[in-house]
C-alpha atoms as a PDB file:
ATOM      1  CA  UNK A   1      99.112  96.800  91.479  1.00  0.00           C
ATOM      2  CA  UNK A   2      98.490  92.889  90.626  1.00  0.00           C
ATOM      3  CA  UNK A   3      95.591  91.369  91.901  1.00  0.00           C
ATOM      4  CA  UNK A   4      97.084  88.352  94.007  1.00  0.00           C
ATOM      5  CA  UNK A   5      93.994  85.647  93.550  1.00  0.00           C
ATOM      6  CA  UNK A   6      93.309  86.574  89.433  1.00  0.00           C
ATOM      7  CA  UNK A   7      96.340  83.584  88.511  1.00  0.00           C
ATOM      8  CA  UNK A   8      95.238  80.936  86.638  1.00  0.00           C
ATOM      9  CA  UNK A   9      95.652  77.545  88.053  1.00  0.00           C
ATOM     10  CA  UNK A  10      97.527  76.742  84.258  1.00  0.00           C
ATOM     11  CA  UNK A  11     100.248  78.817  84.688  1.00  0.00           C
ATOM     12  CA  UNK A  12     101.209  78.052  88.320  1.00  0.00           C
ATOM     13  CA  UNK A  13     103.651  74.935  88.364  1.00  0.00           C
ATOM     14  CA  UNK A  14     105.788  75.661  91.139  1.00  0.00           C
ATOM     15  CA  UNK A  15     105.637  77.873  94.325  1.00  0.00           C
ATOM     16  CA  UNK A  16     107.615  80.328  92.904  1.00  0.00           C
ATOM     17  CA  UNK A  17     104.916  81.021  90.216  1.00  0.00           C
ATOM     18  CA  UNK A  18     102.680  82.394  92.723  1.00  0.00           C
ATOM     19  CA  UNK A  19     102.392  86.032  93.294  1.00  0.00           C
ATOM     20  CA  UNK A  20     101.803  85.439  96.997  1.00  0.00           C
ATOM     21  CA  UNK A  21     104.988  83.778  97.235  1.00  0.00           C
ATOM     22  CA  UNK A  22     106.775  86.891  95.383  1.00  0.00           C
ATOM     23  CA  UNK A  23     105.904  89.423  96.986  1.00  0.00           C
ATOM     24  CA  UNK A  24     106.540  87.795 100.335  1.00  0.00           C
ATOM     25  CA  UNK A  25     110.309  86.971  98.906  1.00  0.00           C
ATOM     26  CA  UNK A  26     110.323  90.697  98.368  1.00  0.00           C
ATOM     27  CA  UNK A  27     109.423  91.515 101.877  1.00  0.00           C
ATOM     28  CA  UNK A  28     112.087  88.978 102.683  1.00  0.00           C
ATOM     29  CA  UNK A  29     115.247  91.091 100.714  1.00  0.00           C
ATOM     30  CA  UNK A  30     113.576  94.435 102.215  1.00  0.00           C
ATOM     31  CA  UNK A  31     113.825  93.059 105.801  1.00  0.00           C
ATOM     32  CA  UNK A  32     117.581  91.894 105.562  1.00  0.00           C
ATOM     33  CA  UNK A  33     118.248  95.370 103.264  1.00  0.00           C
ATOM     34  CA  UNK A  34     116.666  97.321 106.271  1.00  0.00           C
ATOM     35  CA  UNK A  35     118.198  95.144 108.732  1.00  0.00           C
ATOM     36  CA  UNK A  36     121.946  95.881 107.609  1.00  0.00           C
ATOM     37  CA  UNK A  37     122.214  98.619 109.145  1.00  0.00           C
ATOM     38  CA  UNK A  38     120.516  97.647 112.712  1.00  0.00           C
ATOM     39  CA  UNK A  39     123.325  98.017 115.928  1.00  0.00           C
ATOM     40  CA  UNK A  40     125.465  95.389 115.978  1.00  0.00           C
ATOM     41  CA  UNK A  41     124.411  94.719 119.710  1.00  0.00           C
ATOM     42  CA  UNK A  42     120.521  93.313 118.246  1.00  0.00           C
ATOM     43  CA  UNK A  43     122.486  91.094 115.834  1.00  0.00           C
ATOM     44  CA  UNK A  44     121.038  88.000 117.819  1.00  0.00           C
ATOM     45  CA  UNK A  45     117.770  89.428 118.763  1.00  0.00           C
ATOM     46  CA  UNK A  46     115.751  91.956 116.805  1.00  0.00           C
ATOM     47  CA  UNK A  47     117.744  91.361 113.826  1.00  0.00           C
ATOM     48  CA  UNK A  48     118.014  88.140 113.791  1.00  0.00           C
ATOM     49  CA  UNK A  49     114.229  87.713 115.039  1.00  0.00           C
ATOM     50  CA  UNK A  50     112.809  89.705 112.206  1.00  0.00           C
ATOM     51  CA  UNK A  51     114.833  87.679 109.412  1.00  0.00           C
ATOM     52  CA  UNK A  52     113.657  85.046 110.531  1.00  0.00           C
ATOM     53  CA  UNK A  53     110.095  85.975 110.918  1.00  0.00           C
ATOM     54  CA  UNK A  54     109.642  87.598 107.363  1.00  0.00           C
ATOM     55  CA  UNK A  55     111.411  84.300 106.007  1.00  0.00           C
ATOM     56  CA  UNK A  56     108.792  81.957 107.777  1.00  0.00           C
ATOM     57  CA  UNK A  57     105.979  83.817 106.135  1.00  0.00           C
ATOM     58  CA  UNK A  58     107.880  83.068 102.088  1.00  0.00           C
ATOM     59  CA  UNK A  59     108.409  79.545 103.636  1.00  0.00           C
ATOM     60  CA  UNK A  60     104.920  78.340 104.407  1.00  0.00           C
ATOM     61  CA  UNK A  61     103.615  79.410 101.836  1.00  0.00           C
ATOM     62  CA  UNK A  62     105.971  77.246  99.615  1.00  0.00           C
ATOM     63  CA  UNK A  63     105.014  74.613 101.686  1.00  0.00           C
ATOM     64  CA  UNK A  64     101.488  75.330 101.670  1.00  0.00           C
ATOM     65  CA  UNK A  65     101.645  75.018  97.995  1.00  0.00           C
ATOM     66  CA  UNK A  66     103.201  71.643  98.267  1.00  0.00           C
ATOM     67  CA  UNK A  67     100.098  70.191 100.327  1.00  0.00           C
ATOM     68  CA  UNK A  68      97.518  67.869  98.667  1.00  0.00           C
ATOM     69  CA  UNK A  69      95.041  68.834 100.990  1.00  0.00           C
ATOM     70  CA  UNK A  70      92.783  72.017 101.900  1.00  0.00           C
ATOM     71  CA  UNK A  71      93.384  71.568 105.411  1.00  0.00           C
ATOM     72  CA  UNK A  72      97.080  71.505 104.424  1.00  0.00           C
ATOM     73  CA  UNK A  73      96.949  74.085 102.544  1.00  0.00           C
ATOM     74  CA  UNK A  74      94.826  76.702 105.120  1.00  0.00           C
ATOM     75  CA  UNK A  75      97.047  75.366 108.206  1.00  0.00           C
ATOM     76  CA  UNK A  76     100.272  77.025 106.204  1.00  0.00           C
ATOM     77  CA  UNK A  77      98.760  79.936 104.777  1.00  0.00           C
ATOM     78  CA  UNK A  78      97.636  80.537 107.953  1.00  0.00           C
ATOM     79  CA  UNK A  79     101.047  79.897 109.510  1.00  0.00           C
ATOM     80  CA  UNK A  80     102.362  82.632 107.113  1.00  0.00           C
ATOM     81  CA  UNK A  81      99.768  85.033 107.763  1.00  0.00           C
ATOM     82  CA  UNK A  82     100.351  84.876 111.704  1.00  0.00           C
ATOM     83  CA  UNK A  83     104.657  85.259 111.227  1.00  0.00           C
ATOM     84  CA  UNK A  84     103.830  88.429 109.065  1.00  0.00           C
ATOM     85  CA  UNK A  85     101.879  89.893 111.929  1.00  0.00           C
ATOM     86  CA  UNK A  86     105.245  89.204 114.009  1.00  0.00           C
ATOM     87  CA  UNK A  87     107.170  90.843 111.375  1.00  0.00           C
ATOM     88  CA  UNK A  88     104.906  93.905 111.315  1.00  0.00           C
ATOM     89  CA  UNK A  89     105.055  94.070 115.197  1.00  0.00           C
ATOM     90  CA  UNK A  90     108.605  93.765 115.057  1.00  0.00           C
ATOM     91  CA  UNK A  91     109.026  96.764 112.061  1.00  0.00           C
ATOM     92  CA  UNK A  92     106.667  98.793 114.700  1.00  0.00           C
ATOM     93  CA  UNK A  93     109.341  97.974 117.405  1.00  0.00           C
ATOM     94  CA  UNK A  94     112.474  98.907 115.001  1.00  0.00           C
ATOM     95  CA  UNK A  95     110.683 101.985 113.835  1.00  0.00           C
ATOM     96  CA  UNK A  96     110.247 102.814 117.258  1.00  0.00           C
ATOM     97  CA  UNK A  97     113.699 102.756 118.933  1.00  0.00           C
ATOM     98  CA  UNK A  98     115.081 104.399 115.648  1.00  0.00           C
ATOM     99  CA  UNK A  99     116.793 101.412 114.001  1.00  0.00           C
ATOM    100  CA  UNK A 100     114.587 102.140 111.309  1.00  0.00           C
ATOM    101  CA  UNK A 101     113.234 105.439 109.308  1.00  0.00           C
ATOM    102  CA  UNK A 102     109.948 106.347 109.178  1.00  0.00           C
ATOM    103  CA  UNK A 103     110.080 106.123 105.531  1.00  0.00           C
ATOM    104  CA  UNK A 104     111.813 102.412 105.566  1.00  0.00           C
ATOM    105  CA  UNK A 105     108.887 101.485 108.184  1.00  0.00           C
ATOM    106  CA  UNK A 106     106.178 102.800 105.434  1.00  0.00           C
ATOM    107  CA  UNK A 107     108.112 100.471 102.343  1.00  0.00           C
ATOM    108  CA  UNK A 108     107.960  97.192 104.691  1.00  0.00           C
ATOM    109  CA  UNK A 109     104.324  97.991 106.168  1.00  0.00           C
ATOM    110  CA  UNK A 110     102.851  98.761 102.386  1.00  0.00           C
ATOM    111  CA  UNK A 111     104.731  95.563 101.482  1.00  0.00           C
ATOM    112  CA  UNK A 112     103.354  93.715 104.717  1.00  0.00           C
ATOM    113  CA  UNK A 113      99.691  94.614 104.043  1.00  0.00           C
ATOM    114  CA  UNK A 114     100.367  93.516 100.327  1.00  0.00           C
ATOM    115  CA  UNK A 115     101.872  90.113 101.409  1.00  0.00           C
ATOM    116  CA  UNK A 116      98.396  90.109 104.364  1.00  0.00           C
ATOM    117  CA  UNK A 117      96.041  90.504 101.156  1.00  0.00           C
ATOM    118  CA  UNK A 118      97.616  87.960  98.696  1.00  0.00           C
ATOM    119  CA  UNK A 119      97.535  85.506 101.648  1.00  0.00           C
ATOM    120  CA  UNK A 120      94.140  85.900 102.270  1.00  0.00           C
ATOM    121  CA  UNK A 121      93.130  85.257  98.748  1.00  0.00           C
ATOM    122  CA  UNK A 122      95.357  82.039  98.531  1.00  0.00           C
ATOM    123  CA  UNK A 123      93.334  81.090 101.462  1.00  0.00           C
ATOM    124  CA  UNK A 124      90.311  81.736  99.811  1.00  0.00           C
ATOM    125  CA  UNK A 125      91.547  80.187  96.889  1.00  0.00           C
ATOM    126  CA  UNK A 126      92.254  76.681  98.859  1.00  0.00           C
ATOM    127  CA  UNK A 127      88.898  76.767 100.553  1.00  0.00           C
ATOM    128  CA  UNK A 128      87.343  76.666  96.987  1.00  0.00           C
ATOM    129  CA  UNK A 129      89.265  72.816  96.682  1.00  0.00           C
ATOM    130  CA  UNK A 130      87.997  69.795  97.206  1.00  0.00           C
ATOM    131  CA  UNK A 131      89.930  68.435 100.177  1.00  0.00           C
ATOM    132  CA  UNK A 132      91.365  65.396  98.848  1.00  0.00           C
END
């Protein structure tokens, strides 16, 4: 397993060079793989709702990355920290009335509490810059 906060600041020139940012765009292509196969009737709800969720949490942290500041930086990590605690509530939910198996759940929570670590360490990792 990679170690989310052992990058060196060298080698990361765009968002998508962070591992944080990854693995949350894998959580992203789980959720809408998982989500395929949800009732048609939650198509505008829990569906739709939990797309959108996992997507906010690759999305702030791309635009975390963009900010020149640590404030910036720790309001939009923590933005993406707080929408993958909605998509985890929302997995529990799925799991729950059966629109997902148990062993789909397991993949997207393991992934989740990746994505939760990395995030913290970006955060970490921000709070250790001068805020400019």
């Amino acid at each position: 397993m990679l170690v989310c906060s052992m990058q060196t600041i060298s080698k990361i020139l765009a968002f998508t060079d962070l591992v944080t940012w990854q693995e949350a765009h894998k959580l992203v292509l789980l959720i809408y793989k998982f989500t395929e196969n949800f009732p048609s009737h939650e198509i505008y709800s829990l569906t739709k709702q939990l797309r959108r969720a996992a997507v906010s949490v690759s999305s702030n942290i791309a635009e975390g990355f963009r900010c020149h500041t640590r404030d910036g930086k720790n309001h939009f990590y923590t933005m993406a920290h707080c929408s993958l605690t909605e998509v985890e509530n929302q997995l529990i939910i799925a799991r729950d009335l059966k629109y997902l198996s148990n062993e789909n759940y397991l993949a997207a929570s393991k992934q989740c509490h990746y994505v939760s670590k990395c995030i913290l360490g970006l955060k970490a990792s921000a709070q250790d810059k001068p805020n400019w």
